[in-house]
N, C-alpha and C. Protein backbone atom coordinates (compact mmCIF):
# COMPACT_ATOMS: atom_id res chain seq x y z
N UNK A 1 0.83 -1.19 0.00
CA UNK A 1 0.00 0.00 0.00
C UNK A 1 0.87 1.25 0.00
N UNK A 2 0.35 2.27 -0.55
CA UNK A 2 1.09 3.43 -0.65
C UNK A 2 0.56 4.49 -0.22
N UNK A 3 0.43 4.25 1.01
CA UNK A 3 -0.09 5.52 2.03
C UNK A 3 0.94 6.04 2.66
N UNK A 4 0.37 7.57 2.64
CA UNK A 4 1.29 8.83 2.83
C UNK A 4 2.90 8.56 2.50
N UNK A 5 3.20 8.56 1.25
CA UNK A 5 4.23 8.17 0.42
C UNK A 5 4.04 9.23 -0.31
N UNK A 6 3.65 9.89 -0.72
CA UNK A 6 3.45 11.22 -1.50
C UNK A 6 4.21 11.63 -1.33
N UNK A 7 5.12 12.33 -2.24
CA UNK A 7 6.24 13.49 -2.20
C UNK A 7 6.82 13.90 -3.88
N UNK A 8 7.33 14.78 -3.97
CA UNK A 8 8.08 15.23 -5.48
C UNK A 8 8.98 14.48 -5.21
N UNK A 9 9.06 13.81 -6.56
CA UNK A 9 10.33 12.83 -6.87
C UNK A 9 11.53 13.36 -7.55
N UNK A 10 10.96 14.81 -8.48
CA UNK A 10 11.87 15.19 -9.15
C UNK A 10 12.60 14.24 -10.27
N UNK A 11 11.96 13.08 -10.11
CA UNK A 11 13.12 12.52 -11.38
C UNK A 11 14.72 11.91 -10.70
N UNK A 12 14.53 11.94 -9.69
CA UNK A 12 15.69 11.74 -8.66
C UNK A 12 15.43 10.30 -7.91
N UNK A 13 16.61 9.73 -7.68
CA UNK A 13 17.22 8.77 -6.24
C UNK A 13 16.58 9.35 -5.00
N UNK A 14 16.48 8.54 -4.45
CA UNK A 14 15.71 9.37 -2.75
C UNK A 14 17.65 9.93 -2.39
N UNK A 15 18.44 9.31 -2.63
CA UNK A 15 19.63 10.03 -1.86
C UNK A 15 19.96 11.58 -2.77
N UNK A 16 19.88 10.99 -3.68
CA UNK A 16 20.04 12.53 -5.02
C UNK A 16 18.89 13.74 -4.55
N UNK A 17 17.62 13.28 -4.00
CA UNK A 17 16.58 13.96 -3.61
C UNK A 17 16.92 14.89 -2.54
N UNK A 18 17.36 13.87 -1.44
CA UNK A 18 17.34 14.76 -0.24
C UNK A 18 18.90 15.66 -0.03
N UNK A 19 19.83 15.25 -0.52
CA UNK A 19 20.60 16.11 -1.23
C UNK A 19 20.48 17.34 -1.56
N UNK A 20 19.63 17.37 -2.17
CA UNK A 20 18.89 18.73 -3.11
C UNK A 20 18.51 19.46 -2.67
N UNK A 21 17.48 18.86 -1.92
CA UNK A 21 16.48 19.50 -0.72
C UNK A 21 17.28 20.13 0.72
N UNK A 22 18.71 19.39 0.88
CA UNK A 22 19.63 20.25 2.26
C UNK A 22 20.15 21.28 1.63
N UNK A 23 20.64 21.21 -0.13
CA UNK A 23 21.70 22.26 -0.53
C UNK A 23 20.48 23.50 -0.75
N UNK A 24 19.13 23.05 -1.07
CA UNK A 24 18.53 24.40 -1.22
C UNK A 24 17.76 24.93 0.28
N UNK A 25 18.02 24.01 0.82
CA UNK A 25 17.24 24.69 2.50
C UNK A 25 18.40 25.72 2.67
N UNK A 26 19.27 25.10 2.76
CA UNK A 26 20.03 25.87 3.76
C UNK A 26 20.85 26.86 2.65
N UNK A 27 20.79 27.00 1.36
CA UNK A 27 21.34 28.10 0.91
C UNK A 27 19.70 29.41 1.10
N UNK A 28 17.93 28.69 1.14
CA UNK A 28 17.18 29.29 1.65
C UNK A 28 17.50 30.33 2.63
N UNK A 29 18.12 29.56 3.79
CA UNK A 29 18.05 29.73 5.37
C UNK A 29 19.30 30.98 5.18
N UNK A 30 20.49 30.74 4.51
CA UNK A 30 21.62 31.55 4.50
C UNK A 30 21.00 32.95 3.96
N UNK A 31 20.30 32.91 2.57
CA UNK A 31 20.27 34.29 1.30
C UNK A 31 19.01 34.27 1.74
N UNK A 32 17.88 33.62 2.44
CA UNK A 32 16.43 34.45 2.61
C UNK A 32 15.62 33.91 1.52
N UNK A 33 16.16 33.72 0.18
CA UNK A 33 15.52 33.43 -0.75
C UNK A 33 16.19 32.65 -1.91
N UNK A 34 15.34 32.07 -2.63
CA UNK A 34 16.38 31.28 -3.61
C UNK A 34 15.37 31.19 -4.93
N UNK A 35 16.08 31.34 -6.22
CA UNK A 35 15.56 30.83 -7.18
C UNK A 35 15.49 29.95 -7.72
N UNK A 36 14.71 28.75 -8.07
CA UNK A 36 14.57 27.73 -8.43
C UNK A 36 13.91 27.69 -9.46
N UNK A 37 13.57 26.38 -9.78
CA UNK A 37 12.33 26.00 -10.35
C UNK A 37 11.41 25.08 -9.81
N UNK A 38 9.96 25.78 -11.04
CA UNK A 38 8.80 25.48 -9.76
C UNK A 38 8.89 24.40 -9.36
N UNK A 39 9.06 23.50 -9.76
CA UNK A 39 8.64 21.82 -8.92
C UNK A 39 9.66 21.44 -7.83
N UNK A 40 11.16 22.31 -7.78
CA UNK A 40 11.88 22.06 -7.06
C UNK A 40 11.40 23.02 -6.29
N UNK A 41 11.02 24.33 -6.35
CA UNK A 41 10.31 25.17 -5.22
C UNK A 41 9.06 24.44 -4.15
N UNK A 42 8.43 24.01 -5.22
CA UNK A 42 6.83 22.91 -5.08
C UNK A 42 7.72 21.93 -3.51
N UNK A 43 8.77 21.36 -3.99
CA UNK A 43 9.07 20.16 -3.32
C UNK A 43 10.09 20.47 -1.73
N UNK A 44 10.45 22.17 -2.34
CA UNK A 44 11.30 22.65 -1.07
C UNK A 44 10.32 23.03 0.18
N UNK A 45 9.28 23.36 -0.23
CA UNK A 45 8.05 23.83 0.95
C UNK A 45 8.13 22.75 1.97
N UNK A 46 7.60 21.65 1.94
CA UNK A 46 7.59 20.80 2.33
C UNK A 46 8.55 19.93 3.57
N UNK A 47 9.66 20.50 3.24
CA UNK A 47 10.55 19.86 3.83
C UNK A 47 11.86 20.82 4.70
N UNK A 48 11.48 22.06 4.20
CA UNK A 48 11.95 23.10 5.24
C UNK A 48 11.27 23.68 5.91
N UNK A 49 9.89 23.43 6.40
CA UNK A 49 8.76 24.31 7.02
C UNK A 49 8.75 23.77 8.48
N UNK A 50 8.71 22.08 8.37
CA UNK A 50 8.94 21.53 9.79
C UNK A 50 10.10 21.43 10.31
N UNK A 51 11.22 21.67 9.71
CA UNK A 51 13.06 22.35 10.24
C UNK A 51 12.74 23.63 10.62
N UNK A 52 12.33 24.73 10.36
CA UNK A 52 11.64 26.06 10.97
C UNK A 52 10.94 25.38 12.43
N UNK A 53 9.87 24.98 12.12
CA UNK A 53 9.35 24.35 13.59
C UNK A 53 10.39 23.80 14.30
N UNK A 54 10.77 23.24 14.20
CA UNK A 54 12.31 22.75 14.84
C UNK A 54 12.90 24.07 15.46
N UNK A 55 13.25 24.47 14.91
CA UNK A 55 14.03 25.76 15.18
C UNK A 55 13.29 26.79 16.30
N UNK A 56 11.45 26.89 16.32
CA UNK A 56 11.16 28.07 17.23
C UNK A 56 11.29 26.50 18.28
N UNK A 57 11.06 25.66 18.28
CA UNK A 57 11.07 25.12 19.70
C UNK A 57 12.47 25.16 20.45
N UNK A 58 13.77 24.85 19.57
CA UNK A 58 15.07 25.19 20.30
C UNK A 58 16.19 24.87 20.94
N UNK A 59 15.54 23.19 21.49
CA UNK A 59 16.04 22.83 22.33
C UNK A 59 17.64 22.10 21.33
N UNK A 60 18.66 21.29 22.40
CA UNK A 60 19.65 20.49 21.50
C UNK A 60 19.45 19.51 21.17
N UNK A 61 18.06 18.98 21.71
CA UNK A 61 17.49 17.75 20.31
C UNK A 61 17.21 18.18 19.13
N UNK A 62 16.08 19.12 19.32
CA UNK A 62 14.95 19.85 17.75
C UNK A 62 16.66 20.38 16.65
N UNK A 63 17.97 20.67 17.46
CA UNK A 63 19.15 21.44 16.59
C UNK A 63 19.70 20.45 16.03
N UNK A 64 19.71 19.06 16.72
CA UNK A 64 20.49 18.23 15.93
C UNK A 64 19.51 17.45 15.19
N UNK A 65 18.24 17.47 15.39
CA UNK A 65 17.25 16.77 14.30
C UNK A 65 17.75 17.66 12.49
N UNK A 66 17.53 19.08 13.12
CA UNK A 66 17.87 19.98 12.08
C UNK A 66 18.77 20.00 11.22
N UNK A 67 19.90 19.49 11.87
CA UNK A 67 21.20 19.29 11.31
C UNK A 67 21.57 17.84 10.90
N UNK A 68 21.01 17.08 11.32
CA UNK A 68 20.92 15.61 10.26
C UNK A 68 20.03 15.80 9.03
N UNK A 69 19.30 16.72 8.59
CA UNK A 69 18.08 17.39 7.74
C UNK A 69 18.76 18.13 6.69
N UNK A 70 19.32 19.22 7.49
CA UNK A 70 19.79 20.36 6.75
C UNK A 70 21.28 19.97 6.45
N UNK A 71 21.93 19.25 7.00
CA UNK A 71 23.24 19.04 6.84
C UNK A 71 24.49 20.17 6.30
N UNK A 72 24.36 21.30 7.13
CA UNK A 72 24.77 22.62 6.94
C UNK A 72 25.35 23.17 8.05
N UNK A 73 26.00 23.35 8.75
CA UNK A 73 26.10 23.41 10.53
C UNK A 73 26.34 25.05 10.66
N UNK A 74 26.62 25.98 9.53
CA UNK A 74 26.43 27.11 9.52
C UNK A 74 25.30 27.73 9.31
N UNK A 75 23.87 27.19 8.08
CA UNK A 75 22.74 27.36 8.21
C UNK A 75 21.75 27.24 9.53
N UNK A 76 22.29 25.82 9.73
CA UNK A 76 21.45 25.65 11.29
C UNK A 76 21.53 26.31 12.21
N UNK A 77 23.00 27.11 12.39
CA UNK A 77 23.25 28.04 13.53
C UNK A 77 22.80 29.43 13.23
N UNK A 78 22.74 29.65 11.80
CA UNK A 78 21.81 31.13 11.77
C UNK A 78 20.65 30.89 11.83
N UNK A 79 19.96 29.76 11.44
CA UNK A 79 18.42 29.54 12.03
C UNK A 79 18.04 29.35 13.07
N UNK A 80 18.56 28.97 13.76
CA UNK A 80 18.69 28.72 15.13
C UNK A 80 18.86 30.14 16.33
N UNK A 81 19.71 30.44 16.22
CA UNK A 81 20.17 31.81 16.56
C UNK A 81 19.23 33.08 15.62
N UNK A 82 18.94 33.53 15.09
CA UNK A 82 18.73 34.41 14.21
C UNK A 82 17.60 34.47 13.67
N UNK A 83 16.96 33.84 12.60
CA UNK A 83 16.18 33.82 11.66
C UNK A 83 15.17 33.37 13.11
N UNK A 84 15.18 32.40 13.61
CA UNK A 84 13.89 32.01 14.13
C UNK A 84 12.94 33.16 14.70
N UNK A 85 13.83 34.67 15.71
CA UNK A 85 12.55 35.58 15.43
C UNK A 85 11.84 36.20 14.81
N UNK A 86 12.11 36.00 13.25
CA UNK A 86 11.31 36.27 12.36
C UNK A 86 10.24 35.52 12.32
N UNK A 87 9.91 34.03 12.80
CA UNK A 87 9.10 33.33 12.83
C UNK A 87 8.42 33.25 14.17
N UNK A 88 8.42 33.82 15.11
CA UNK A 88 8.35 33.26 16.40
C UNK A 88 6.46 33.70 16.62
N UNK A 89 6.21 34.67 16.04
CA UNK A 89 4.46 34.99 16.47
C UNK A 89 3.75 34.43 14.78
N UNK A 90 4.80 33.37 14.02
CA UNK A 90 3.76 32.49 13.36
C UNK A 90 3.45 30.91 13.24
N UNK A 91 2.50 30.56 12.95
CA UNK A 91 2.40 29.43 13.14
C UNK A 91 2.73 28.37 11.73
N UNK A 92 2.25 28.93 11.18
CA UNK A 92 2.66 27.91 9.73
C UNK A 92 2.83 28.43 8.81
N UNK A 93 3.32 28.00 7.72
CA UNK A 93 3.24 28.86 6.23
C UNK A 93 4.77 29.95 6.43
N UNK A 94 6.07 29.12 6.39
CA UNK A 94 7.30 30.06 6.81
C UNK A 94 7.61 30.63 5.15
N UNK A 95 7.10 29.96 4.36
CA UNK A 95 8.10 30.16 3.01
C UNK A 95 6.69 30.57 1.77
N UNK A 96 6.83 31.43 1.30
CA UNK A 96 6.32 32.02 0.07
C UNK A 96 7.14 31.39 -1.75
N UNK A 97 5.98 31.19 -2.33
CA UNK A 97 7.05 30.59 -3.73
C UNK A 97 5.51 31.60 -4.87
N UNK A 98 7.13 32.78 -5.27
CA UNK A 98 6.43 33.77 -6.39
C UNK A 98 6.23 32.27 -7.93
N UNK A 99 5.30 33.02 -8.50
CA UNK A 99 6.09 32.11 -9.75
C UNK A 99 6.66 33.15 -10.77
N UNK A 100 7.76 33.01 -11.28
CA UNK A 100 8.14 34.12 -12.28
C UNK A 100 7.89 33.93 -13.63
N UNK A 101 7.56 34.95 -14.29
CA UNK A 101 6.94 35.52 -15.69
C UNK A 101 8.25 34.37 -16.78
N UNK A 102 9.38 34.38 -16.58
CA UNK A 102 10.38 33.54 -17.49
C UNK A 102 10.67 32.01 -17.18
N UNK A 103 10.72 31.81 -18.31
CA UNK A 103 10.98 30.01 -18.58
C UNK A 103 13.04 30.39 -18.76
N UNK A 104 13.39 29.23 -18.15
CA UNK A 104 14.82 29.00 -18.01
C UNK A 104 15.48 28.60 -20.22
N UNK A 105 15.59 29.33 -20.12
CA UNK A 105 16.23 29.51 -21.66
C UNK A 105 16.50 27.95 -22.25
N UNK A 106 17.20 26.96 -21.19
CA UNK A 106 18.19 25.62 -21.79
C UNK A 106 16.88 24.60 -22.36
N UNK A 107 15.90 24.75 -21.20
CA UNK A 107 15.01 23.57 -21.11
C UNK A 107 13.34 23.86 -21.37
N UNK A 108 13.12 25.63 -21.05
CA UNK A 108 11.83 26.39 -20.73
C UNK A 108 11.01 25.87 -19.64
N UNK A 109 11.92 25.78 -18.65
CA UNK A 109 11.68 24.90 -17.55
C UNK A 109 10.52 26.36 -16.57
N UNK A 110 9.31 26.43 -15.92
CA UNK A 110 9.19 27.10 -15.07
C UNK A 110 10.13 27.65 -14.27
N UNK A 111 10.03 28.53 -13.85
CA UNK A 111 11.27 29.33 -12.72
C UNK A 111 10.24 29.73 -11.45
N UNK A 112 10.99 29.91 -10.49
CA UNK A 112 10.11 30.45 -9.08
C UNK A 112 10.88 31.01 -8.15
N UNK A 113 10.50 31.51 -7.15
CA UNK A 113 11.34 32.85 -6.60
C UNK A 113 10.66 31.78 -4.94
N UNK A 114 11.62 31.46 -3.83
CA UNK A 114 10.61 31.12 -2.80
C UNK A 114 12.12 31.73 -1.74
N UNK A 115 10.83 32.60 -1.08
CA UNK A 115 11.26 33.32 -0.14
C UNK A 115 10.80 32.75 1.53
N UNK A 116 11.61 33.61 2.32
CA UNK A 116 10.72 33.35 3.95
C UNK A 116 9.64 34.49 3.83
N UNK A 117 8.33 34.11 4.62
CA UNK A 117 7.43 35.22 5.03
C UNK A 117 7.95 35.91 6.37
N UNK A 118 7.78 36.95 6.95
CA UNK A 118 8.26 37.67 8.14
C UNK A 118 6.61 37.72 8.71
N UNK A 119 6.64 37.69 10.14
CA UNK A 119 5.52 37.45 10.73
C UNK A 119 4.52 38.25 11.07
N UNK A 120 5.66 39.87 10.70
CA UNK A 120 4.89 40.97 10.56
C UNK A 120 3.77 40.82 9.12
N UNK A 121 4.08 39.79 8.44
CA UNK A 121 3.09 40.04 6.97
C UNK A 121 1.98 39.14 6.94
N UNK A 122 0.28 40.46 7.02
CA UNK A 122 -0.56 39.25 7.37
C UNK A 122 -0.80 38.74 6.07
N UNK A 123 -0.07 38.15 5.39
CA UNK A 123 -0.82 37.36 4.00
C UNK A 123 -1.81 38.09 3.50
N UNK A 124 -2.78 37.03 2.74
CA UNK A 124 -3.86 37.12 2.08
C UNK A 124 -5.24 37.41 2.72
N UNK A 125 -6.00 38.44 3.06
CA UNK A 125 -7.13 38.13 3.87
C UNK A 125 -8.22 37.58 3.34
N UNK A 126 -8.87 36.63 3.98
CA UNK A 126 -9.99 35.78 3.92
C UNK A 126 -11.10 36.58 3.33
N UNK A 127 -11.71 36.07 2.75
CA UNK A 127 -13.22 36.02 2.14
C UNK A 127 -13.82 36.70 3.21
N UNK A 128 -14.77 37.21 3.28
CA UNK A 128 -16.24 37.43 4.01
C UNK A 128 -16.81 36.39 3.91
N UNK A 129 -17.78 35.73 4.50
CA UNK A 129 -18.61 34.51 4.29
C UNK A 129 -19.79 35.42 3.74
N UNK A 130 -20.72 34.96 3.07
CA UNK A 130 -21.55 35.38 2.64
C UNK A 130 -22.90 35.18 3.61
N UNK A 131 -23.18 36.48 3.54
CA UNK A 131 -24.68 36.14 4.46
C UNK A 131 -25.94 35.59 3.51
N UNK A 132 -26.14 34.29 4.46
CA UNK A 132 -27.92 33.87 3.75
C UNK A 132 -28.62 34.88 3.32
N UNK A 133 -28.97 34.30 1.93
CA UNK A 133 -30.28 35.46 0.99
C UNK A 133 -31.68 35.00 2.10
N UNK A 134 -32.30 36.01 1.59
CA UNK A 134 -33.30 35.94 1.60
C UNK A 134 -34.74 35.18 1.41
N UNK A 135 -35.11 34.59 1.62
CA UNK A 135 -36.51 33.24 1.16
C UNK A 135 -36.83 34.08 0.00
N UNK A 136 -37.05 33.19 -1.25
CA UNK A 136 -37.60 33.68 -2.59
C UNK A 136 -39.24 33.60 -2.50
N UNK A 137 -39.46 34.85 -2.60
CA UNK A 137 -41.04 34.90 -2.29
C UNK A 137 -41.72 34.95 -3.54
N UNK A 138 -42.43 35.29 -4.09
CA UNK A 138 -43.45 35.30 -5.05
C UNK A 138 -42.79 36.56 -6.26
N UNK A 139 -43.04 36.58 -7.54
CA UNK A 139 -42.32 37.28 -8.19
C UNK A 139 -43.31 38.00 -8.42
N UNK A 140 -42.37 39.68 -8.39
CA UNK A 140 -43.15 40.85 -8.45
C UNK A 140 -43.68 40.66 -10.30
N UNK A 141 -44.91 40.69 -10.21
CA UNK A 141 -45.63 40.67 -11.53
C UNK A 141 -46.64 40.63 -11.60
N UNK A 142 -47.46 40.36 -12.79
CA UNK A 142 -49.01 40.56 -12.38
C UNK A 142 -49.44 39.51 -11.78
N UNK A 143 -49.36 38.49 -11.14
CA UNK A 143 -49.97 37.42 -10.43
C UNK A 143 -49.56 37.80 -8.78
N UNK A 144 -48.61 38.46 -8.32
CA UNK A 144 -48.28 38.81 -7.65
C UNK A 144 -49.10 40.04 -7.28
N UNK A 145 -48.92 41.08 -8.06
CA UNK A 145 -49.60 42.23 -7.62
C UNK A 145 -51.43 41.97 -7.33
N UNK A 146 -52.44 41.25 -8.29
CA UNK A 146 -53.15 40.78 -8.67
C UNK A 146 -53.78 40.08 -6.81
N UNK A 147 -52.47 39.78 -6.34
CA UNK A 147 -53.18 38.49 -4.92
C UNK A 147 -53.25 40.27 -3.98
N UNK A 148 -52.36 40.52 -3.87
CA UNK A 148 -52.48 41.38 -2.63
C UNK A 148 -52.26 42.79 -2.88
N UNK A 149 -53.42 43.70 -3.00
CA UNK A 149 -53.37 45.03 -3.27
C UNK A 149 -52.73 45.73 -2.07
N UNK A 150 -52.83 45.46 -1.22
CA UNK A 150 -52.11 46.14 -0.03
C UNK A 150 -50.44 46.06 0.29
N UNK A 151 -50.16 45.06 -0.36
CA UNK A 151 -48.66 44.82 -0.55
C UNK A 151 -47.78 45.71 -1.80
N UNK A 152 -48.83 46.14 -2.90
CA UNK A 152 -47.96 46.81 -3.87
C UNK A 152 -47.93 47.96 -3.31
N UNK A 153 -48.23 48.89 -2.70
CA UNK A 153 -47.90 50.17 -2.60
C UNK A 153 -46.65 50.25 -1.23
N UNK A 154 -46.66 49.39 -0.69
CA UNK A 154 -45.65 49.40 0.43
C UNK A 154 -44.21 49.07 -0.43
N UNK A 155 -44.11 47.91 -1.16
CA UNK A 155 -42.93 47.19 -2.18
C UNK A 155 -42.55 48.99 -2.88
N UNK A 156 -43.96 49.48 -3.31
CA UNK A 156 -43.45 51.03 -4.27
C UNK A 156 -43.18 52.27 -3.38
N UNK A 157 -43.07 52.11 -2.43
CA UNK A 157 -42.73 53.48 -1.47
C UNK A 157 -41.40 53.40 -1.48
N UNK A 158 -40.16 52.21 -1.00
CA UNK A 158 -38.85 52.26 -0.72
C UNK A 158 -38.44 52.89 -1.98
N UNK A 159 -39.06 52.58 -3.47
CA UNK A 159 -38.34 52.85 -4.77
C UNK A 159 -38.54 53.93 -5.09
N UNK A 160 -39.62 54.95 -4.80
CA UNK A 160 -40.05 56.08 -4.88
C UNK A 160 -38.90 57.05 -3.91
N UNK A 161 -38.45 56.83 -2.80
CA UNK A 161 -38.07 57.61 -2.44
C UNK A 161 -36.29 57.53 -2.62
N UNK A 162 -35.90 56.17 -3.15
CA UNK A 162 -34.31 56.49 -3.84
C UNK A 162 -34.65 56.66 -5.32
N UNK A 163 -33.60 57.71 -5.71
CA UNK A 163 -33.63 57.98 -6.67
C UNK A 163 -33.57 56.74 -8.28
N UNK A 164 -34.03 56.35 -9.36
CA UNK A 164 -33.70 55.03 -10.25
C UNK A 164 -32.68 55.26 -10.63
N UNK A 165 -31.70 54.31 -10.97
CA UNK A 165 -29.85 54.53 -11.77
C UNK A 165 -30.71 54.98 -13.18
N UNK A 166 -29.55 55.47 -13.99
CA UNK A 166 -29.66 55.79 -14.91
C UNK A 166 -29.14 54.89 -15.94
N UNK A 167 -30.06 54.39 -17.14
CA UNK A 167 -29.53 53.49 -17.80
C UNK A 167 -28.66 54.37 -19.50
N UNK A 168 -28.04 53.55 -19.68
CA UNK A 168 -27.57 53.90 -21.04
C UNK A 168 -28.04 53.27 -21.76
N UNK A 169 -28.12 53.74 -22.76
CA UNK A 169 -28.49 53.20 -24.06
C UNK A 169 -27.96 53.24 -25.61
């Protein structure tokens, strides 16, 4: 069975994989940001977000989990030390991936820009939920007007007193 086995393969060895994934964390963690491409951006989220978690907790277990991960011992110590209060009042979502407007010239491979978020930045804000309509009542027309004479002049008072838009024509 192949449960929770999911991951970008990249076309790679699992050793060629995770390889990949330490040299771009931690050149991440060093420059803030890195350019890639998308599927290697796609596949870096993933696997440097819970090394961040690692990092606000702190201790010299969560540093050396990090560092069998990241395999960088200068990255880990600026994440560790440093970068983590940039993260410290968020909870998830450490890394942003732009996608950029150019294809890589050799291959026209996607390109992507994936940065850290700072915790000062509230993202994207949420939707409004939409408030429940209204019960669909009877349609204003002549079968409508026709049942209840006492109801059309009340429906024509609100419209009488705002002004009608103006249509073009």
């Amino acid at each position: 069975m192949r449960h929770k086995k999911h991951h970008q393969g990249l076309g790679l060895k699992k050793e060629h994989r995770i390889a990949l994934l330490a040299n771009l964390g931690s050149s991440l963690v060093k420059h803030g940001r890195v350019k890639t491409t998308l599927t290697k951006a796609k596949a870096l989220r993933p696997f440097i977000e819970p090394i961040i978690s690692l990092a606000k907790k702190g201790t010299l277990h969560h540093r050396r989990l990090a560092m069998s991960r990241l395999r960088d011992e200068d990255a880990v110590t600026l994440l560790f030390n440093e970068k983590v209060t940039m993260f410290a009042k968020r909870n998830g979502g450490f890394t942003r991936i732009y996608k950029l407007s150019n294809q890589r010239l050799g291959d026209a491979a996607e390109m992507a820009l994936v940065e850290f978020v700072s915790a000062e930045d509230p993202g994207y804000k949420k939707a409004k939920a939409k408030k429940p309509g209204k019960k669909a009542g009877p349609k204003k027309g002549k079968k409508a007007a026709a049942g209840s004479a006492a109801e059309a002049p009340a429906a024509e008072a609100p419209a009488a007193e705002t002004p009608a838009p103006e249509t073009k024509e």
